[in-house]
PDB file of N, CA and C in Angstrom:
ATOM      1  N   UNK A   1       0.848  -1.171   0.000  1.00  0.00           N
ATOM      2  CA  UNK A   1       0.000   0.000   0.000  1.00  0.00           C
ATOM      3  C   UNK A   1       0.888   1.226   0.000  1.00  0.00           C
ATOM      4  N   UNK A   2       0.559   2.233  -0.730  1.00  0.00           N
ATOM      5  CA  UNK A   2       0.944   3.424  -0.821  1.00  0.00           C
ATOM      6  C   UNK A   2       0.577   4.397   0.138  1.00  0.00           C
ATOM      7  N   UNK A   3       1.087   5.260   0.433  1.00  0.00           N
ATOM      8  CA  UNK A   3       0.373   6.430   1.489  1.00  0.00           C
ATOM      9  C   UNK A   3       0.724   7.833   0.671  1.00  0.00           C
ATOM     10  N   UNK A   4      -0.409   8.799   0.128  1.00  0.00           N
ATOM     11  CA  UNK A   4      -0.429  10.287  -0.229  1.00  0.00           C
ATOM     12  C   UNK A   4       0.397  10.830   0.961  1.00  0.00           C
ATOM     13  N   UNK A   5       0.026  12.219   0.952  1.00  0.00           N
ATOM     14  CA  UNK A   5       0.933  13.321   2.008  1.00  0.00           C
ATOM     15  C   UNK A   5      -0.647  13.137   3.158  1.00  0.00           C
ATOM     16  N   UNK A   6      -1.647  12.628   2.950  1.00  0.00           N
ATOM     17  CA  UNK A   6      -2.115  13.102   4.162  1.00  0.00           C
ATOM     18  C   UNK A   6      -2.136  11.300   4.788  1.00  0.00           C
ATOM     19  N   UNK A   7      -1.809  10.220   4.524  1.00  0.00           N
ATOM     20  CA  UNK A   7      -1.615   8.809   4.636  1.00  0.00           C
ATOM     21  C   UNK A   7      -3.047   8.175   4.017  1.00  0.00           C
ATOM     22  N   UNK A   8      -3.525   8.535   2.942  1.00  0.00           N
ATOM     23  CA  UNK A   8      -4.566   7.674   2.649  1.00  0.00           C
ATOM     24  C   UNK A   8      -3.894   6.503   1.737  1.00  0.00           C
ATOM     25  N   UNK A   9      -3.879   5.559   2.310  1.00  0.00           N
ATOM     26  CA  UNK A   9      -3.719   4.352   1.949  1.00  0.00           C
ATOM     27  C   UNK A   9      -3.946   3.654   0.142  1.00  0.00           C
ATOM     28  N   UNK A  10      -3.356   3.682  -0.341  1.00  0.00           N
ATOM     29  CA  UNK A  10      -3.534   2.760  -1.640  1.00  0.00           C
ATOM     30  C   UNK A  10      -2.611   1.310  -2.533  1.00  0.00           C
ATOM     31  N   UNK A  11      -3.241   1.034  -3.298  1.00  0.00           N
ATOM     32  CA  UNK A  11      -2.760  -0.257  -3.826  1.00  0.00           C
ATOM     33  C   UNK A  11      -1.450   0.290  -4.226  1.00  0.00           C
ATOM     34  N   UNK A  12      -0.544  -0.680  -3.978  1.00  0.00           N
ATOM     35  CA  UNK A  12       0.999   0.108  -4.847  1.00  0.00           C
ATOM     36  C   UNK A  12       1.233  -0.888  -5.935  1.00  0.00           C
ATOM     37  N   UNK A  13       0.146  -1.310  -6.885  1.00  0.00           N
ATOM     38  CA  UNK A  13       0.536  -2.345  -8.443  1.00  0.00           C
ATOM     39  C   UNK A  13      -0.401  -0.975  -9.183  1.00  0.00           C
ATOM     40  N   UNK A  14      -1.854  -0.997  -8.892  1.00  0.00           N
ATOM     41  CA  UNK A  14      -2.905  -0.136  -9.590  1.00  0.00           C
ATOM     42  C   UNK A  14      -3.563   1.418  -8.769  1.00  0.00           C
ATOM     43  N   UNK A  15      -2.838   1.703  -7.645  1.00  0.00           N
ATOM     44  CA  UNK A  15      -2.997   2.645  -6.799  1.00  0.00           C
ATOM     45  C   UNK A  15      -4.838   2.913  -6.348  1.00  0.00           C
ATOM     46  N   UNK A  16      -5.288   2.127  -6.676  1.00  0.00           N
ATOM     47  CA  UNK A  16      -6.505   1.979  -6.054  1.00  0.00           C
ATOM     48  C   UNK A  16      -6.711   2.534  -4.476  1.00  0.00           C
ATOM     49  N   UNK A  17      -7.659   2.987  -4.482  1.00  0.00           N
ATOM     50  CA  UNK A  17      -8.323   3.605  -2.584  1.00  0.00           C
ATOM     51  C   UNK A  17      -7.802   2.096  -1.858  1.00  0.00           C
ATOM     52  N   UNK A  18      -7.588   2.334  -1.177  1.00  0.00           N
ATOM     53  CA  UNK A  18      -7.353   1.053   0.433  1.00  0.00           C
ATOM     54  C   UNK A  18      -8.875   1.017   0.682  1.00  0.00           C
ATOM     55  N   UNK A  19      -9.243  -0.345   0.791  1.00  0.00           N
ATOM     56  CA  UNK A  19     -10.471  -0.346   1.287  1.00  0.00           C
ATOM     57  C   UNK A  19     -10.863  -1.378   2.223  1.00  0.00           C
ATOM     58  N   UNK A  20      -9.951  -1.646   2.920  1.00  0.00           N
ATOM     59  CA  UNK A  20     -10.085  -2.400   4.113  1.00  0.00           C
ATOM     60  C   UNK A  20      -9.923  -3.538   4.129  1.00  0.00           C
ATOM     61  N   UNK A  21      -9.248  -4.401   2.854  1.00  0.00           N
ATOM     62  CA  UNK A  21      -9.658  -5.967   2.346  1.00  0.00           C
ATOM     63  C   UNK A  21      -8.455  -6.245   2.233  1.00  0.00           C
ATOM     64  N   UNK A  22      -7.448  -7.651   2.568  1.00  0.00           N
ATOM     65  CA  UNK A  22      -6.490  -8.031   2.420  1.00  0.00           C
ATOM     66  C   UNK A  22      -6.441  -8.121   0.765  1.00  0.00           C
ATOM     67  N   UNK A  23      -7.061  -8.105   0.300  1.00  0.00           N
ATOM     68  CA  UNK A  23      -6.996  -7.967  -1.508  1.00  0.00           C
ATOM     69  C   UNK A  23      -7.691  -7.061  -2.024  1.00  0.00           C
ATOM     70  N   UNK A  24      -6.480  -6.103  -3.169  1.00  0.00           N
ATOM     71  CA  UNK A  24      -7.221  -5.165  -3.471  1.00  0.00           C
ATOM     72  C   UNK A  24      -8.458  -5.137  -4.267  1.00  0.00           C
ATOM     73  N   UNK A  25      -9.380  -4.294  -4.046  1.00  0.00           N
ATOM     74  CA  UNK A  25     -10.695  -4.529  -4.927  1.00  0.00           C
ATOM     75  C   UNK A  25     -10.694  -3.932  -6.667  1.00  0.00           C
ATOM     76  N   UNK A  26      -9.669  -3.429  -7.058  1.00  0.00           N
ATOM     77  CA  UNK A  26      -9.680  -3.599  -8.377  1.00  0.00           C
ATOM     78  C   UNK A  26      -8.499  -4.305  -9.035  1.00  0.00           C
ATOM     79  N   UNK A  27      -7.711  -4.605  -8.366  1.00  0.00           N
ATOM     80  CA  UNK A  27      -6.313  -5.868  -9.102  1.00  0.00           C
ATOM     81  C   UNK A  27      -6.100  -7.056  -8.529  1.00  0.00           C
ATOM     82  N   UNK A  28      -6.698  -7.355  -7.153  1.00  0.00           N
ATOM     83  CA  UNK A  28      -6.519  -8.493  -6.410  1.00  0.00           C
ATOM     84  C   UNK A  28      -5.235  -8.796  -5.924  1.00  0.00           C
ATOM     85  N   UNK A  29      -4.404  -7.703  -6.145  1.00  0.00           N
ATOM     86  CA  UNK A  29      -2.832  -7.830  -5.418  1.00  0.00           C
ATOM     87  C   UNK A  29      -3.448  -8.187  -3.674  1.00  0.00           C
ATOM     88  N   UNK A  30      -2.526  -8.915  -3.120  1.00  0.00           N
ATOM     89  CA  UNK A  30      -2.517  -9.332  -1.869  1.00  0.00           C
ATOM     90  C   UNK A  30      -1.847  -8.068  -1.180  1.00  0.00           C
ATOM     91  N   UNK A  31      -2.469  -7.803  -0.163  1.00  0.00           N
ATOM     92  CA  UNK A  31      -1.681  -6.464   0.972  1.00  0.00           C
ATOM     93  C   UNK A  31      -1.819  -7.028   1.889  1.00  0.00           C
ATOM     94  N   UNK A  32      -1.741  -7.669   2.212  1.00  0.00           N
ATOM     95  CA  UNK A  32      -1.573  -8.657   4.243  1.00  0.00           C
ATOM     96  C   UNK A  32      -0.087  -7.775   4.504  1.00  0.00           C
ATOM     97  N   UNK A  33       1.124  -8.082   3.731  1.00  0.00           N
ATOM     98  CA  UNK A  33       2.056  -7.797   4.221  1.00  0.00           C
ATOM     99  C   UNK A  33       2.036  -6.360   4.116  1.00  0.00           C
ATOM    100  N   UNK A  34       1.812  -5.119   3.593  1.00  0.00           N
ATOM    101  CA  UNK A  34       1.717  -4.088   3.659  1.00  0.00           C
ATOM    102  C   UNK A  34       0.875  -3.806   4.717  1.00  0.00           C
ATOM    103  N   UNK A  35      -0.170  -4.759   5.028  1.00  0.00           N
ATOM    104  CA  UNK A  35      -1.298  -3.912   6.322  1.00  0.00           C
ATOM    105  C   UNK A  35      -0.816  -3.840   7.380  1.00  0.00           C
ATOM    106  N   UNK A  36       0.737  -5.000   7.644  1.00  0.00           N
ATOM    107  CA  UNK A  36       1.420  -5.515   8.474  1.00  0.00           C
ATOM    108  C   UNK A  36       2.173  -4.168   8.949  1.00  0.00           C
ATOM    109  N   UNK A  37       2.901  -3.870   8.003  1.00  0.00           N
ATOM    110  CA  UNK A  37       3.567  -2.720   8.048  1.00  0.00           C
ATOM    111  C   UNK A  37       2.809  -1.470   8.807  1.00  0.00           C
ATOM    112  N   UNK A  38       1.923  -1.174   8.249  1.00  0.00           N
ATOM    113  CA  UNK A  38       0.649  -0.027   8.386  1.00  0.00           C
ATOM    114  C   UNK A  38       0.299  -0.335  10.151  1.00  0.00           C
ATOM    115  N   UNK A  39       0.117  -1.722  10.632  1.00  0.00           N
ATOM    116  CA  UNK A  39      -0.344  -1.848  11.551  1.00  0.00           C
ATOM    117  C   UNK A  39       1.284  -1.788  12.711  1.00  0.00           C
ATOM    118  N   UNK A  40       1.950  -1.952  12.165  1.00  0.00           N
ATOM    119  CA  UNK A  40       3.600  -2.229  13.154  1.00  0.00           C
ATOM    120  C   UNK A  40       3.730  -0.510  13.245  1.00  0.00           C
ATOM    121  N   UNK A  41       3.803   0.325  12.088  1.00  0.00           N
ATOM    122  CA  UNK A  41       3.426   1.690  12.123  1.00  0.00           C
ATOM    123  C   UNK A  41       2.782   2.269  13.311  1.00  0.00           C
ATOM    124  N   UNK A  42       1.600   1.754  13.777  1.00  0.00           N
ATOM    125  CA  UNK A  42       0.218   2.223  14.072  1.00  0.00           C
ATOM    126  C   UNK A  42       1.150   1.796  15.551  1.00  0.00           C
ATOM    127  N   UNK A  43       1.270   0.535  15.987  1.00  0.00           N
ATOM    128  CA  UNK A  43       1.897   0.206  17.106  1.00  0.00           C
ATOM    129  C   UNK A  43       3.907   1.114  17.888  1.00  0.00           C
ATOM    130  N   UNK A  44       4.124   1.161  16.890  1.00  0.00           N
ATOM    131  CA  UNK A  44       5.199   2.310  17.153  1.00  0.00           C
ATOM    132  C   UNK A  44       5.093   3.858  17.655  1.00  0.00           C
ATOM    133  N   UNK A  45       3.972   4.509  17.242  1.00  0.00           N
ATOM    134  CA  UNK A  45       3.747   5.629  17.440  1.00  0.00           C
ATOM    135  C   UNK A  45       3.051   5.171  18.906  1.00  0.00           C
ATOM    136  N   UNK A  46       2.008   4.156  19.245  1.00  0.00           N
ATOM    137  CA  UNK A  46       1.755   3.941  20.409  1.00  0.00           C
ATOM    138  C   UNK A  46       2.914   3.755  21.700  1.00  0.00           C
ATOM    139  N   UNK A  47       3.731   3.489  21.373  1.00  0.00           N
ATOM    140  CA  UNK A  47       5.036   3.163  21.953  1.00  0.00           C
ATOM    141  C   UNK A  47       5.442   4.222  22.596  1.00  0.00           C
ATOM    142  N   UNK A  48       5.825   5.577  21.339  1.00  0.00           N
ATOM    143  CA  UNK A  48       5.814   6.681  21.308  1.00  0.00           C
ATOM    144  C   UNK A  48       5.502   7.216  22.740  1.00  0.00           C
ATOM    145  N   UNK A  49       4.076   7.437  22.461  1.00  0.00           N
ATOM    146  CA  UNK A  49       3.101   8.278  23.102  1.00  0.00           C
ATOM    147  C   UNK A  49       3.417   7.691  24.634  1.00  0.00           C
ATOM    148  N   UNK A  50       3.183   6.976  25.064  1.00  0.00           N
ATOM    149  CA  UNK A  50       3.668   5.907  26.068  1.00  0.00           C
ATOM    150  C   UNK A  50       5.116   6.221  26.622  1.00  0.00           C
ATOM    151  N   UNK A  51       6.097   6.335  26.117  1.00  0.00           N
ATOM    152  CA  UNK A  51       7.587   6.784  26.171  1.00  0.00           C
ATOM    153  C   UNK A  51       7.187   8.515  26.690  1.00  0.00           C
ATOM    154  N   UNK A  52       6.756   8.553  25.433  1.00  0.00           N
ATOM    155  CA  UNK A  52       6.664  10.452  26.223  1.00  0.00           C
ATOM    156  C   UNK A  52       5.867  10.688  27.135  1.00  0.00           C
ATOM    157  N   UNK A  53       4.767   9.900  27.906  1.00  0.00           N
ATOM    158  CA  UNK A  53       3.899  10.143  29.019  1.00  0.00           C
ATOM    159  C   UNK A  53       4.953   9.891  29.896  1.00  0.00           C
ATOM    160  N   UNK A  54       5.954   8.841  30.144  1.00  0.00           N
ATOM    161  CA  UNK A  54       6.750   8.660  31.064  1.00  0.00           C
ATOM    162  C   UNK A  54       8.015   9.345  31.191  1.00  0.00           C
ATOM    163  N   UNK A  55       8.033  10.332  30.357  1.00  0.00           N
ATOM    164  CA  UNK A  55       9.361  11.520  30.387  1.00  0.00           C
ATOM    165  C   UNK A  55      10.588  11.149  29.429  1.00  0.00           C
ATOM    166  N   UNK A  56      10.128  10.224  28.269  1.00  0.00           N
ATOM    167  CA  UNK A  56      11.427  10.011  27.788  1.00  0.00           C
ATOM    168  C   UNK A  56      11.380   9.968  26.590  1.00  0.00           C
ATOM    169  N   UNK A  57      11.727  11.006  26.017  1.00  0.00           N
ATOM    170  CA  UNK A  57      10.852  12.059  24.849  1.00  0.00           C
ATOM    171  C   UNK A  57      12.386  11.655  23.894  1.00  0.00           C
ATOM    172  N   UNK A  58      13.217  10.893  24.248  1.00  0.00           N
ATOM    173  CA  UNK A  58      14.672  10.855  23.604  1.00  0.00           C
ATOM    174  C   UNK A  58      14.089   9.699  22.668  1.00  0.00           C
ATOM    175  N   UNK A  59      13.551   8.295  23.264  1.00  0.00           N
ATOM    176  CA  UNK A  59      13.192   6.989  22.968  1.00  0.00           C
ATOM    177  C   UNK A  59      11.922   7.210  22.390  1.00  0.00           C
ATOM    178  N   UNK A  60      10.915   7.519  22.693  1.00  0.00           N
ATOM    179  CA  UNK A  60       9.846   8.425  21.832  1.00  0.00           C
ATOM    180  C   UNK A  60       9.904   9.349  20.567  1.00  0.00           C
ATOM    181  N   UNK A  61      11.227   9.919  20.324  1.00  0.00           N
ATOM    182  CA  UNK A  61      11.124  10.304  19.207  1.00  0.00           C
ATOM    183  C   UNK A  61      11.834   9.234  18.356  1.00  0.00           C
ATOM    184  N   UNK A  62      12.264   8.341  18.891  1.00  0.00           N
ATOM    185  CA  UNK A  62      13.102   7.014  18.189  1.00  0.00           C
ATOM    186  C   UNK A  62      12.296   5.954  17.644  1.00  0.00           C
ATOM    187  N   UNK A  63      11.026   6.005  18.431  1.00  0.00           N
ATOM    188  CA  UNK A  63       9.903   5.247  18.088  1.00  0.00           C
ATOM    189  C   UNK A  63       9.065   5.642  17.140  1.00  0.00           C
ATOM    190  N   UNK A  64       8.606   6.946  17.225  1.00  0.00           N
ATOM    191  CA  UNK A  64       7.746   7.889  16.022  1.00  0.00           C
ATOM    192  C   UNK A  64       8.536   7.950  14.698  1.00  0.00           C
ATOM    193  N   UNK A  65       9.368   8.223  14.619  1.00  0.00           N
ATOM    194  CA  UNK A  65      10.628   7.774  13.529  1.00  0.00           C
ATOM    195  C   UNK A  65      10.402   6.724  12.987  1.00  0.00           C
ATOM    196  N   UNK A  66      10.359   5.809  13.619  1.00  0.00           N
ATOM    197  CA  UNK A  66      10.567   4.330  13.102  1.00  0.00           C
ATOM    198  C   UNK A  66       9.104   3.993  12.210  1.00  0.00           C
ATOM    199  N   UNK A  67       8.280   4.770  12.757  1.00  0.00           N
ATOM    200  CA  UNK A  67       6.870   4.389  12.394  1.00  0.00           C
ATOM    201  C   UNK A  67       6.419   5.360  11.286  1.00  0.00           C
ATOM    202  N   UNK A  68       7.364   6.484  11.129  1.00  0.00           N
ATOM    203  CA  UNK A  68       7.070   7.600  10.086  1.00  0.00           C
ATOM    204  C   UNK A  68       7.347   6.526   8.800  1.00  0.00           C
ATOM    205  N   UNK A  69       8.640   5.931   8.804  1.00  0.00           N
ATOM    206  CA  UNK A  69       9.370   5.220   7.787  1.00  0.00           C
ATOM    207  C   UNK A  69       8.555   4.187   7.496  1.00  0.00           C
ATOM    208  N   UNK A  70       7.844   3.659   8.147  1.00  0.00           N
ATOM    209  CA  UNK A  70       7.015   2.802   7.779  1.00  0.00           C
ATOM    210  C   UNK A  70       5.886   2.981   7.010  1.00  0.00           C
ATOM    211  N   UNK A  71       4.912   4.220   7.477  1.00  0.00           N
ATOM    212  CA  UNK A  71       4.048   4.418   7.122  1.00  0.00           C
ATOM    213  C   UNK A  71       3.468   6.264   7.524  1.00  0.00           C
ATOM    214  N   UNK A  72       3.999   6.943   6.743  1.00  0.00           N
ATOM    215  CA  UNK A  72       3.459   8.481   7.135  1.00  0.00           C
ATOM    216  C   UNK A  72       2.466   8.736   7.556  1.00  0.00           C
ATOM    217  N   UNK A  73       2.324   9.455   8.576  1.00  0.00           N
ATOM    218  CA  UNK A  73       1.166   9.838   8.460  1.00  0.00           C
ATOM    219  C   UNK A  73       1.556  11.593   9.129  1.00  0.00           C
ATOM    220  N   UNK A  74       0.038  12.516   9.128  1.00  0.00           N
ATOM    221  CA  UNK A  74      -0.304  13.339   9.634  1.00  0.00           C
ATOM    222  C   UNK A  74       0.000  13.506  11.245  1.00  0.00           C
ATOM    223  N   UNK A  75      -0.542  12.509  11.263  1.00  0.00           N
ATOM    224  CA  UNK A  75      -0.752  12.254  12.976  1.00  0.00           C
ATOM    225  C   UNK A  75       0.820  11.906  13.384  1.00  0.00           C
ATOM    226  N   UNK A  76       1.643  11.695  12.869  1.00  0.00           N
ATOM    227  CA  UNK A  76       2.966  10.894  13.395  1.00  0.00           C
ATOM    228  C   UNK A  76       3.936  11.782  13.106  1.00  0.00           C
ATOM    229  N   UNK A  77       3.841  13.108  12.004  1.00  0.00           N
ATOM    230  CA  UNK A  77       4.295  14.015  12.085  1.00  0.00           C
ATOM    231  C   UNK A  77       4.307  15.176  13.245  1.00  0.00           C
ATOM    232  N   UNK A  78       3.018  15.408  14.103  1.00  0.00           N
ATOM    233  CA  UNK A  78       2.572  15.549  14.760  1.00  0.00           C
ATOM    234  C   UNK A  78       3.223  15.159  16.311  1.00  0.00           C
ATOM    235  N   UNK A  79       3.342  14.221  15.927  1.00  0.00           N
ATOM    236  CA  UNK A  79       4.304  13.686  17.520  1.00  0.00           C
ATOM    237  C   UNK A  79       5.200  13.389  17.441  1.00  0.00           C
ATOM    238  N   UNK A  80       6.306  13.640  16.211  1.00  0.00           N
ATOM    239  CA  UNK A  80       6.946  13.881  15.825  1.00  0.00           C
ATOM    240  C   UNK A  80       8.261  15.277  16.360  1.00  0.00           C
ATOM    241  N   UNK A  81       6.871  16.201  16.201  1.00  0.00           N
ATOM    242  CA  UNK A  81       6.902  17.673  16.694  1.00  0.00           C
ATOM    243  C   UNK A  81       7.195  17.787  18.195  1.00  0.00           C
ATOM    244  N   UNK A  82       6.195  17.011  18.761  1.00  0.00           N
ATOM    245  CA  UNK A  82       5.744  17.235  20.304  1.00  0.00           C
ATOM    246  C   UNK A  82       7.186  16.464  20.683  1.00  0.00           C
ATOM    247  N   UNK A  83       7.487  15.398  20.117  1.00  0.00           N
ATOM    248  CA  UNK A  83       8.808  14.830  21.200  1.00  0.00           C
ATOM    249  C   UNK A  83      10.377  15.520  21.072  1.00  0.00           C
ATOM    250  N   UNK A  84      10.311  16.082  19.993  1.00  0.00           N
ATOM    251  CA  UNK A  84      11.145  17.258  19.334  1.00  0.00           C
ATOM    252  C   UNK A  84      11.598  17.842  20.635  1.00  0.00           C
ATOM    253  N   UNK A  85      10.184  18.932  20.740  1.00  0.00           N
ATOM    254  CA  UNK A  85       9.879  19.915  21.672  1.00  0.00           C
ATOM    255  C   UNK A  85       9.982  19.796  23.083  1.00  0.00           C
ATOM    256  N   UNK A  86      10.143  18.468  23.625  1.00  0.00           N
ATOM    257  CA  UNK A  86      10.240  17.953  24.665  1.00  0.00           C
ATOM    258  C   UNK A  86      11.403  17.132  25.417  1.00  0.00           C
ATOM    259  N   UNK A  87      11.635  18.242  26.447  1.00  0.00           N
ATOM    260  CA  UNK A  87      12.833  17.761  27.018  1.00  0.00           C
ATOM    261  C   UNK A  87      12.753  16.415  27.798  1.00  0.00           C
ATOM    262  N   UNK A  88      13.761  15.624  27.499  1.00  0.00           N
ATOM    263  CA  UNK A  88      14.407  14.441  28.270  1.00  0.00           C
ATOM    264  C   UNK A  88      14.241  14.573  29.565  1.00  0.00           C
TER     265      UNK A  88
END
């Protein structure tokens, strides 16, 4: 799956919308392993957030990182910012 600048999700053979289905609905390419990604993404930034509630905004921005590369998003830019901004 592909991600635009704001992370909307698409097929990366026929760039089709993401629509929630381990196979895309207009080429039938398989995305399990891309949702994998998307979802390890989704779990990193949680990490994140978690790291920086407990004051350690060093390992938190190491985590949001990791999850930008995976899968951009808006939101991960975002806390991105905040752990930046936030002292150790």
């Amino acid at each position: 799956m592909m991600a635009d600048l704001e992370g909307q999700l698409s097929c990366p053979v026929c760039r089709a919308r993401f629509r929630g289905s381990v196979e895309c609905s207009r080429c039938g390419a398989d995305l399990i392993a891309l949702m994998l990604l998307v979802a390890q993404a989704y779990q990193l930034r949680q990490t994140a957030r978690r790291l920086l509630k407990q004051g350690n905004s060093r390992l938190a921005q190491a985590s949001v990182q990791a999850a930008q590369r995976l899968h951009s998003t808006a939101e991960g830019r975002l806390l991105e910012l905040i752990c930046a901004a936030t002292p150790s």
